[in-house]
Protein backbone atom coordinates (compact mmCIF):
# COMPACT_ATOMS: atom_id res chain seq x y z
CA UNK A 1 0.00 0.00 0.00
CA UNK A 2 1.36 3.45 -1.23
CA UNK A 3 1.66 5.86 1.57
CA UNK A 4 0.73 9.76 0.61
CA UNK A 5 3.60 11.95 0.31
CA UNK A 6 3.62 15.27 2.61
CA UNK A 7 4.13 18.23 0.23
CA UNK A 8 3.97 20.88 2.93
CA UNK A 9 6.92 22.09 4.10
CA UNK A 10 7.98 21.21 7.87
CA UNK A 11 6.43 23.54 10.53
CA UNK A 12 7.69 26.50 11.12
CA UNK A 13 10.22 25.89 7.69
CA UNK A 14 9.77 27.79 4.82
CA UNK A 15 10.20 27.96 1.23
CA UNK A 16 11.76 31.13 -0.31
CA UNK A 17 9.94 32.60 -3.44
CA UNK A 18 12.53 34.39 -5.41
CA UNK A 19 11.18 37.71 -4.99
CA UNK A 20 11.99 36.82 -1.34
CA UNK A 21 15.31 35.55 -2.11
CA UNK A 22 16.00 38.57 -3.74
CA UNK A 23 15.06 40.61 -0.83
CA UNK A 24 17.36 38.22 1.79
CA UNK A 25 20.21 38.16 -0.88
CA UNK A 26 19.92 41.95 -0.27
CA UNK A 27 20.60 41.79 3.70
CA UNK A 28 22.87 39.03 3.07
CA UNK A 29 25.00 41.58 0.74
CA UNK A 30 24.94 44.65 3.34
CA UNK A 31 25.65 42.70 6.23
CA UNK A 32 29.28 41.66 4.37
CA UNK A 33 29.38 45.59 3.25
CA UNK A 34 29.25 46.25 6.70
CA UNK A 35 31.85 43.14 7.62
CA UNK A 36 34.57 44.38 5.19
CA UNK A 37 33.80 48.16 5.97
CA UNK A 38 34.72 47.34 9.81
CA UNK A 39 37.35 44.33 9.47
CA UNK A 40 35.22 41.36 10.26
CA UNK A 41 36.46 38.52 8.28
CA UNK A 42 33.74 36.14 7.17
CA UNK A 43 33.51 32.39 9.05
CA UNK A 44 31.60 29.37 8.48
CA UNK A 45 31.17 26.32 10.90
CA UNK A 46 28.66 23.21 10.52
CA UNK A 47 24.81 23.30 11.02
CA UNK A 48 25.42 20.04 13.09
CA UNK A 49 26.86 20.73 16.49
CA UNK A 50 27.84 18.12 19.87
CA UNK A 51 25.36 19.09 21.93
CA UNK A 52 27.68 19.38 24.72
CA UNK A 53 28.61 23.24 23.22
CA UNK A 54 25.52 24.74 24.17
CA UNK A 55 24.75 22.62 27.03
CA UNK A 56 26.42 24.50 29.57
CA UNK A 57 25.61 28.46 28.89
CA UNK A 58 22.73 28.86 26.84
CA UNK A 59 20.04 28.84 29.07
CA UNK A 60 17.63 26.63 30.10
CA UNK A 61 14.94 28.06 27.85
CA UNK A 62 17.33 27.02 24.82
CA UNK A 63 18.19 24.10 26.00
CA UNK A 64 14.29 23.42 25.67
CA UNK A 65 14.10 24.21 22.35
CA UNK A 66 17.24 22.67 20.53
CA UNK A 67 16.31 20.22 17.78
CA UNK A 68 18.30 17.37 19.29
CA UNK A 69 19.21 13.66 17.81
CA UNK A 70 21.18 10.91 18.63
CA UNK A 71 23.55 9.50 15.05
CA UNK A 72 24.60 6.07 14.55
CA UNK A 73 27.51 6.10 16.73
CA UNK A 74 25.21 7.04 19.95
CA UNK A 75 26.57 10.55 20.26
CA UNK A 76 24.04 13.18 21.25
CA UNK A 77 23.88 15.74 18.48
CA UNK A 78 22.41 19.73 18.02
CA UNK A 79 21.61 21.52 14.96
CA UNK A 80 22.48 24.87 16.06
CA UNK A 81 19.94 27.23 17.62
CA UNK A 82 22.52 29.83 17.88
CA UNK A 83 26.03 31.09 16.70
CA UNK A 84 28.06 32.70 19.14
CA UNK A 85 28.96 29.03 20.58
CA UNK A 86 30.05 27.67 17.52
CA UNK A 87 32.15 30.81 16.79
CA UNK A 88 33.28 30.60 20.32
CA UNK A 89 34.48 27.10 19.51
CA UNK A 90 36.40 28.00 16.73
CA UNK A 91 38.02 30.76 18.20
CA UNK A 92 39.53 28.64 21.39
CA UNK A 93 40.37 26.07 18.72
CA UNK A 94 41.87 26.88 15.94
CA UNK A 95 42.31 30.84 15.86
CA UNK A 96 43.78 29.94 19.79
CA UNK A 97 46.90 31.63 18.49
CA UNK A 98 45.53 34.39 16.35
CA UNK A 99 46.68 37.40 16.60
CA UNK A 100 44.19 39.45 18.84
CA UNK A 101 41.55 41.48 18.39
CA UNK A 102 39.95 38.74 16.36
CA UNK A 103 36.73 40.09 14.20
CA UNK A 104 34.57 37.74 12.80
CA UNK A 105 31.43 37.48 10.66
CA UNK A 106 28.72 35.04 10.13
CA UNK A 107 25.86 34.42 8.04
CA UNK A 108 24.13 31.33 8.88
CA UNK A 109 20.89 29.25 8.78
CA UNK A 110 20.29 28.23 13.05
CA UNK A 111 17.24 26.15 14.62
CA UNK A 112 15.03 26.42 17.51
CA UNK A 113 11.72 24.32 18.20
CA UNK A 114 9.70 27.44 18.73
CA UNK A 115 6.18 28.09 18.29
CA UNK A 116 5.50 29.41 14.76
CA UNK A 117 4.59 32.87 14.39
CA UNK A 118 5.16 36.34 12.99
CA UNK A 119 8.54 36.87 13.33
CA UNK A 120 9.61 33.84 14.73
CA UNK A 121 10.62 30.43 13.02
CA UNK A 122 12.09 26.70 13.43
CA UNK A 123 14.30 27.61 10.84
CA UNK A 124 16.08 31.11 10.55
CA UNK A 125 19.12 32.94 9.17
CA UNK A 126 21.59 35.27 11.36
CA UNK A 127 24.03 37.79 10.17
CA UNK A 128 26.85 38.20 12.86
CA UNK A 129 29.11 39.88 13.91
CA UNK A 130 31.87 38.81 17.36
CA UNK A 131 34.83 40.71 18.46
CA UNK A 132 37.01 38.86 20.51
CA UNK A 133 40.09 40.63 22.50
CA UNK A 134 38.94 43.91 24.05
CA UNK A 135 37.49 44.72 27.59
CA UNK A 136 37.01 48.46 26.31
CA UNK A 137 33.65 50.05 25.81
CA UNK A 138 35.13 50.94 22.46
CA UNK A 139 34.18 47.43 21.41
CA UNK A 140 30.91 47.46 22.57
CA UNK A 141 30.04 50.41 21.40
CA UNK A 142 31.42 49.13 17.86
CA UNK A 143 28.54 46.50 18.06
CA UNK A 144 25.88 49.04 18.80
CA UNK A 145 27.87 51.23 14.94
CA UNK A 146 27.67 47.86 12.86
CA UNK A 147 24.25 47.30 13.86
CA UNK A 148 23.08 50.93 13.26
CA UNK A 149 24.74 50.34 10.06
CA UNK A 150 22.93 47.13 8.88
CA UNK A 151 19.64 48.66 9.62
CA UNK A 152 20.00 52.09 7.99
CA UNK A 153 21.31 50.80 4.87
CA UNK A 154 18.55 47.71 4.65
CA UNK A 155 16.25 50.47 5.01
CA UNK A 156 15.18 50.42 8.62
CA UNK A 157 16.11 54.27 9.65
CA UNK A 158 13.71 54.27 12.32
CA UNK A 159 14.83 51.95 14.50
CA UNK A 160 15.82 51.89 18.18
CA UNK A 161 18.12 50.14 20.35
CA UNK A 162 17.51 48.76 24.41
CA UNK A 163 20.24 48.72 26.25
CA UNK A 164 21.03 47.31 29.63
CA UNK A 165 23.27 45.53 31.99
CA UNK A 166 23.51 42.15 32.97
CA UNK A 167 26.47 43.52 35.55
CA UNK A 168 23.99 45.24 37.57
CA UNK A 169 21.55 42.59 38.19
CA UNK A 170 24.48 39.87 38.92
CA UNK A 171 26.05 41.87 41.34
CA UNK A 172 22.95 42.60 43.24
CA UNK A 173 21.95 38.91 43.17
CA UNK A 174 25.69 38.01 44.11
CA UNK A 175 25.24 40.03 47.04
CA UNK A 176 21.96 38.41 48.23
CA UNK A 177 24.12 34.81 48.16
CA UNK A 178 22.80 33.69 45.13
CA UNK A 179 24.84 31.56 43.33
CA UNK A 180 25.41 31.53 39.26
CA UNK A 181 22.89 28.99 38.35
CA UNK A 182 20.05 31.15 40.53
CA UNK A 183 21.27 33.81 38.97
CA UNK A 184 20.33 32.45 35.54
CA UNK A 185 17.11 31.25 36.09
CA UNK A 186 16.11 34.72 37.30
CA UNK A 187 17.65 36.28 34.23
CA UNK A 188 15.82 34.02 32.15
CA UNK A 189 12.90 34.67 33.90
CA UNK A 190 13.18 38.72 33.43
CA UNK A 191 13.85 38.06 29.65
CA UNK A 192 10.44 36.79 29.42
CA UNK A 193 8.85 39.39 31.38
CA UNK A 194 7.89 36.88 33.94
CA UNK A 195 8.88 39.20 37.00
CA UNK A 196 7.02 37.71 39.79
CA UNK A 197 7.81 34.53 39.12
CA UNK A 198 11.83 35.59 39.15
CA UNK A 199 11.80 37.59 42.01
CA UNK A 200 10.17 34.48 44.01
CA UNK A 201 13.09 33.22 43.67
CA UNK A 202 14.92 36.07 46.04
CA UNK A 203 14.68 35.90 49.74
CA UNK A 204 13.31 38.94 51.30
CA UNK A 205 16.37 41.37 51.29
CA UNK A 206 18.08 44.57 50.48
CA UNK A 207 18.86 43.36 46.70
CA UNK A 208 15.19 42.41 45.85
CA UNK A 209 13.78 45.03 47.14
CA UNK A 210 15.99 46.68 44.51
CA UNK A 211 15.85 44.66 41.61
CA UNK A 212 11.80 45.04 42.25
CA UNK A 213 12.54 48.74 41.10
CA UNK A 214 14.82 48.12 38.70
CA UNK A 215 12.33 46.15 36.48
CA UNK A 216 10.29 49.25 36.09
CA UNK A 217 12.94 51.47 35.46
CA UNK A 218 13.45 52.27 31.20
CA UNK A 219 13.83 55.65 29.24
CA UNK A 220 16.63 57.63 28.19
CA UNK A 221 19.73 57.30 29.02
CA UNK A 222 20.26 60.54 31.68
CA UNK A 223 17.19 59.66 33.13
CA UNK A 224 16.94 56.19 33.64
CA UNK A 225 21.26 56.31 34.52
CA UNK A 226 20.32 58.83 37.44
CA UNK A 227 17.76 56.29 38.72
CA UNK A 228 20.30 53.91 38.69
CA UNK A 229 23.02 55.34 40.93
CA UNK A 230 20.75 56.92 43.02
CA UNK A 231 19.27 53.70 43.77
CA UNK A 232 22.28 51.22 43.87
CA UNK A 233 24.35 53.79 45.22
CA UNK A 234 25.65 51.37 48.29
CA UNK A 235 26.68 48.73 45.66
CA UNK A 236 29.79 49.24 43.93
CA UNK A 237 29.89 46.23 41.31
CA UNK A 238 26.84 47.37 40.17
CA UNK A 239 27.76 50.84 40.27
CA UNK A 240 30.81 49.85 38.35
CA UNK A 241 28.47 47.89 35.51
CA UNK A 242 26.65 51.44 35.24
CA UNK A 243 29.44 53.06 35.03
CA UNK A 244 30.51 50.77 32.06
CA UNK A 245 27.29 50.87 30.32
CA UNK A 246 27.36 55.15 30.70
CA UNK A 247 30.46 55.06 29.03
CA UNK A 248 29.07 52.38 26.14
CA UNK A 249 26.53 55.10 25.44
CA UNK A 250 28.91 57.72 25.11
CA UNK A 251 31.40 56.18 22.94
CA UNK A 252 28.50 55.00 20.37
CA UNK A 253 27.53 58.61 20.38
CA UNK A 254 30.78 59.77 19.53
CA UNK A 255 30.96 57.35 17.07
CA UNK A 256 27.99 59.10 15.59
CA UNK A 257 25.27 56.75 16.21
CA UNK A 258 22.26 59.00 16.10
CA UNK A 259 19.48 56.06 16.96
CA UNK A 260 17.18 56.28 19.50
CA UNK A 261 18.66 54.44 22.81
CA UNK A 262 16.54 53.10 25.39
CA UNK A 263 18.11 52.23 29.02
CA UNK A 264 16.34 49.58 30.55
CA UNK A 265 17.48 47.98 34.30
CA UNK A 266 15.60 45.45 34.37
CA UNK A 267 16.92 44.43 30.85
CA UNK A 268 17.99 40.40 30.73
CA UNK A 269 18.81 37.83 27.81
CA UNK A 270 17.58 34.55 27.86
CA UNK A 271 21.07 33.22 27.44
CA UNK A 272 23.09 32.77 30.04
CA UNK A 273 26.59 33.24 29.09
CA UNK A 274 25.79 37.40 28.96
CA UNK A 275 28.32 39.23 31.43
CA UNK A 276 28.05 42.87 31.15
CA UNK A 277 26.48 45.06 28.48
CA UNK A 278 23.52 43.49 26.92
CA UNK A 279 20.84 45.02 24.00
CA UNK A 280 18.31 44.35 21.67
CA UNK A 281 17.31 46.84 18.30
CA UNK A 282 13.61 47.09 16.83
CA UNK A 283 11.65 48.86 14.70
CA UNK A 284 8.75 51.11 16.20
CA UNK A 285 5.48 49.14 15.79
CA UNK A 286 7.07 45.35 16.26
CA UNK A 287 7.27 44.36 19.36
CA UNK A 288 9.58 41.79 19.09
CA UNK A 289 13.52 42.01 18.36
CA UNK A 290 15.41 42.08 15.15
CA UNK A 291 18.95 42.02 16.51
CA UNK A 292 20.24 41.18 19.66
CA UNK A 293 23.66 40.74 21.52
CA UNK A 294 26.11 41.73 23.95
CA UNK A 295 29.23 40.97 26.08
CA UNK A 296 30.00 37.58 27.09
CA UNK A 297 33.65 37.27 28.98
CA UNK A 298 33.46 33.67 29.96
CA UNK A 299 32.85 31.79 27.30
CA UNK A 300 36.00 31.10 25.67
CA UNK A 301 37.33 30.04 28.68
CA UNK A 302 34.41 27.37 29.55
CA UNK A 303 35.55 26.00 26.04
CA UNK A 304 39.09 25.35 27.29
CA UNK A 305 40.30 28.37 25.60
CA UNK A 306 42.50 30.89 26.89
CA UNK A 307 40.38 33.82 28.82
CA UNK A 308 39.06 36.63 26.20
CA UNK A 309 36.84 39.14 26.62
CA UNK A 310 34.04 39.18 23.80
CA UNK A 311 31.00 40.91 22.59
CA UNK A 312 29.03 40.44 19.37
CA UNK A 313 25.46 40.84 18.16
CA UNK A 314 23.35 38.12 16.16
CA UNK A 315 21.30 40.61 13.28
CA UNK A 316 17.35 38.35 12.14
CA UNK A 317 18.01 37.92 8.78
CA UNK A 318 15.07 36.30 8.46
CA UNK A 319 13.02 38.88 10.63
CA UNK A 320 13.67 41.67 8.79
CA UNK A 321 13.15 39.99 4.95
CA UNK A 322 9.86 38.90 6.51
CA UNK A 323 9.38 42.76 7.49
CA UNK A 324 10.49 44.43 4.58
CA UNK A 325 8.24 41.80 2.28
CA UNK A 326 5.29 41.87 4.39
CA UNK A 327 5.55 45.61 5.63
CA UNK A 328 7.34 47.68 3.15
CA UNK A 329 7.04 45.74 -0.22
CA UNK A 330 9.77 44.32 -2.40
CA UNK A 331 9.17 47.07 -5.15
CA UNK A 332 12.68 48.61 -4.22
CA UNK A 333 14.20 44.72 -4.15
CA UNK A 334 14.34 44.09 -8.02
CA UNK A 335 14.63 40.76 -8.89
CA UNK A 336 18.06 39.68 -11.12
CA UNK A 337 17.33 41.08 -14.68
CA UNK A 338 17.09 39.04 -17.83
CA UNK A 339 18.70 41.10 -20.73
CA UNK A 340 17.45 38.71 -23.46
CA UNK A 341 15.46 35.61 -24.27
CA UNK A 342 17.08 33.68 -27.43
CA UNK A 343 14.72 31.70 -29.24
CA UNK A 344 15.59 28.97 -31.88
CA UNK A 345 12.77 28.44 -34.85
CA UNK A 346 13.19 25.98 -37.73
CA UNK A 347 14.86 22.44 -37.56
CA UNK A 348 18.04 21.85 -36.90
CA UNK A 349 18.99 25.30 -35.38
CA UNK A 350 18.80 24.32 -31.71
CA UNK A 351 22.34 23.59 -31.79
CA UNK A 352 23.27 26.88 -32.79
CA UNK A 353 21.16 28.41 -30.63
CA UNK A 354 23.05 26.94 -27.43
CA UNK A 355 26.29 28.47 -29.55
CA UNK A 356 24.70 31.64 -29.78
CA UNK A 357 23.12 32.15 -26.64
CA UNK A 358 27.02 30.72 -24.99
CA UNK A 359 28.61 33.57 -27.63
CA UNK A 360 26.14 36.09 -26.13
CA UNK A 361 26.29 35.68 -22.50
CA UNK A 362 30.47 35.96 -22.87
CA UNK A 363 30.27 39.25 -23.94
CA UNK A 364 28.32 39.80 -20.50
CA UNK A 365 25.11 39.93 -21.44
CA UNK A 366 22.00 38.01 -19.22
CA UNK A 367 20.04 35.43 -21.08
CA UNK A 368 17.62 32.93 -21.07
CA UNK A 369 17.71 30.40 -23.95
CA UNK A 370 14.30 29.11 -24.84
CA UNK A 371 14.28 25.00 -24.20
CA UNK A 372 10.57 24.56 -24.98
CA UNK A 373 10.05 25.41 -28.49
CA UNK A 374 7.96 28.84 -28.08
CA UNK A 375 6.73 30.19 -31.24
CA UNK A 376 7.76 33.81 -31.73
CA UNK A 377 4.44 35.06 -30.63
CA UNK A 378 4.54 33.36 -27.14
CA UNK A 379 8.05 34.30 -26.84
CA UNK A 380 6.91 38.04 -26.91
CA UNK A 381 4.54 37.60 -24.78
CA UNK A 382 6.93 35.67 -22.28
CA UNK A 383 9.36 38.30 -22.68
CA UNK A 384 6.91 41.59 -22.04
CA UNK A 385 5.46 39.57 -18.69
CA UNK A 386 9.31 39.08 -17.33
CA UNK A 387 10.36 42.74 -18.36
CA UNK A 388 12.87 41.30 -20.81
CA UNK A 389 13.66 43.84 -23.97
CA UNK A 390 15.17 42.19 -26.28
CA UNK A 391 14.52 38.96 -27.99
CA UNK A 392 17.48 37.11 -30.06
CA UNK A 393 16.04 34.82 -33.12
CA UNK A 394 17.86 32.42 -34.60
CA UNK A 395 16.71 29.74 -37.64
CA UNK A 396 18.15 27.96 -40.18
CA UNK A 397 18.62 30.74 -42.42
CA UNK A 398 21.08 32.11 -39.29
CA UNK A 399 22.68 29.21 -38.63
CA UNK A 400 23.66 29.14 -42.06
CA UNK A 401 24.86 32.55 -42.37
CA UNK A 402 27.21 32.69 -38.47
CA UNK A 403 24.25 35.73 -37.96
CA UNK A 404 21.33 36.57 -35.05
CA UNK A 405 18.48 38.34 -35.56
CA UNK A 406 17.71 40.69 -32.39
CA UNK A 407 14.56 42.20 -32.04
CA UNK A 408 14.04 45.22 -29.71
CA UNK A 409 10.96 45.04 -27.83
CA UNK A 410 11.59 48.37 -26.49
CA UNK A 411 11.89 50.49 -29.45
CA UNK A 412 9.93 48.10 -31.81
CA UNK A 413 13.49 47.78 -34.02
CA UNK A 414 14.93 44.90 -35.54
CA UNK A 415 18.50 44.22 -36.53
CA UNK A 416 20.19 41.07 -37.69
CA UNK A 417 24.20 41.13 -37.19
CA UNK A 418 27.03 38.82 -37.25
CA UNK A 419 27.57 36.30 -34.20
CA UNK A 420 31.60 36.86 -34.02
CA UNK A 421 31.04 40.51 -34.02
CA UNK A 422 31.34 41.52 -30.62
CA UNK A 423 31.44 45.37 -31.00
CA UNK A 424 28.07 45.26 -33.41
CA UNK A 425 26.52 43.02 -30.87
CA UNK A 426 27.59 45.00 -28.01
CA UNK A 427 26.85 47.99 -29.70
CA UNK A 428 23.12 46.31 -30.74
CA UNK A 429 22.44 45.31 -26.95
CA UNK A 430 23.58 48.87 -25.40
CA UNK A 431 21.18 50.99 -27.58
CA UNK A 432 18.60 52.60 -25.16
């Protein structure tokens, strides 16, 4: 008994259309403007990960959602829901004796058994972006300039960045005796907003009672910075950690970053390897991130690296082509343009259309050679409904004679020239 074949696509997977690929191509191709305008050389590592990599940092609410299997030789096996500890990886592997500060950029497809929805799917694309070597602000506020970057020149001017401290909150609960695995179950509890439920986990002290301010505490930066050392004013880690995000702020401002910053206190990241300066970027009317990154100075060292401070940011690829198609419109995305369409009538002059149409494209031209046998009629009409202008004929009568007949479907012209002509074809194909 035949069994029906499934031909929807996995849940929460998706087929790209090409006027979609066209618009991701286009991210794709300012995020590595943006890569080679700033230094970061390009990586790649495998979709297939030991599971053991993201085990010990990533969060609990990660962990949940990894697509996880077990391969023939019984070892336990990820594909990735993130990048940073792949990248991490490599660095305290092979680039353990690179020359520091190490930049590097990513573009890659990750995984995460969410629940489908706007903006958020089993299968996405990341551009990154991970600086490895520097403690200073400098860095982080070089994070903050790419991103700004990426989203002004995808077309997403209006957007605004969060900003926060993971510093602050640490400290606070360090204080209160909580040790590092509390401590991330509360920050992954503030990520998602669940703030009763993470301060439950506090006993009745001097820090809660703080952090139960904190969570309400967001707006610019004066303001909200002002808040902050008046309130933690008899803590000096966290005063430090303010101190440190202050000066983020003012570096990224003197590196002209114009955006909109928001400073939030009670700011966490569900993943748990964060350290200091944390933030997310969005566009006014979406409430859910489209980048998102920060600091993380422990990771390479939990890898068996050598200790490096870090910071990077991990752009939605995926978010904002679904954005821009859905929200904006692709009419500014054009699709790769076919010069010509080369059609071969007659018998016998197929083969001399695939010389042709070879002859053509060499001299840089784009074209489509017709493998179905259109008449000339349906190739016109083929051509007007793919916005391609000119139409190359060729038939026995051009075969015979080394010649092409190209019709204009522009100007309504028609000219019939020699094939090993390059300057008459050239000259034939660049009339306007």
């Amino acid at each position: 008994m035949s069994r029906e074949i499934r031909l929807s696509t996995v849940r929460g997977m998706d087929d790209l259309l090409p006027e979609e690929m066209t618009v991701k191509r286009a991210i794709e191709d300012v995020v590595r403007k943006v890569f080679n305008k700033y230094g970061y050389q390009e990586i790649e590592t495998p979709t297939v990960e030991h599971y053991e990599i993201f085990e010990a940092k990533s969060g609990e609410e990660l962990r949940e959602r990894m697509f996880t299997f077990v391969d023939k030789s019984g070892r336990k096996l990820v594909l990735r829901p993130e990048m940073t500890a792949p990248v991490v990886r490599l660095v305290a592997t092979k680039l353990k004796s690179a020359p520091l500060p190490i930049r590097l950029g990513y573009i890659a497809d990750c995984y995460r058994y969410d629940e489908p929805q706007w903006g958020r799917r089993r299968r996405f694309y990341h551009g990154g972006f991970e600086l490895f070597g520097s403690s200073s602000p400098a860095a982080d506020a070089e994070i903050i300039q790419v991103s700004r970057d990426v989203f002004n020149m995808v077309g997403l001017k209006e957007h605004f960045f969060k900003v926060g401290h993971v510093g602050t909150l640490r400290s606070l609960m360090e204080t209160a005796g909580m040790s590092e695995a509390e401590q991330d179950v509360v920050l992954s509890l503030l990520d998602r907003k669940r703030f009763t439920e993470a301060l439950s986990f506090m006993k009745e002290c001097d820090e809660k009672k703080v952090i139960e301010k904190l969570v309400n505490i967001s707006g610019s930066a004066e303001e909200v910075l002002k808040k902050g050392y008046d309130l933690m004013s008899s803590w000096d880690k966290a005063i430090k950690a303010l101190d440190n995000l202050s000066e983020i702020i003012d570096f990224a401002r003197s590196a002209g970053v114009d955006s909109k910053i928001v400073v939030d206190l009670g700011f966490a990241r569900g993943l748990a390897y964060y350290t200091g300066f944390i933030f997310e970027q969005y566009v006014p009317g979406i409430d859910i991130a489209f980048n998102g990154g920060g600091r993380y100075d422990k990771l390479t060292e939990l890898f068996g690296g050598k200790s490096l401070p870090a910071v990077g940011c991990a752009i939605g690829i995926t978010r904002i082509q679904q954005y821009i198609v859905e929200k904006v419109g692709t009419q500014y995305y054009n699709t790769p343009k076919i010069d010509a369409l080369l059609v071969s009538v007659g018998e016998g002059s197929l083969r001399y259309a695939v010389k042709a149409a070879a002859t053509i494209r060499n001299l840089g031209m784009t074209l489509e050679l017709d493998v179905i046998g259109k008449r000339i009629p349906a190739a016109i009409e083929y051509c007007e409904k793919k916005g391609i202008r000119w139409l190359v004929i060729v038939g026995e009568r051009e075969a015979q004679q080394n010649t092409v007949t190209i019709r204009d479907l522009q100007t309504r012209t028609q000219v019939e020239t020699k094939l090993d002509d390059e300057s008459a074809l050239l000259n034939v194909f660049k009339k306007q």
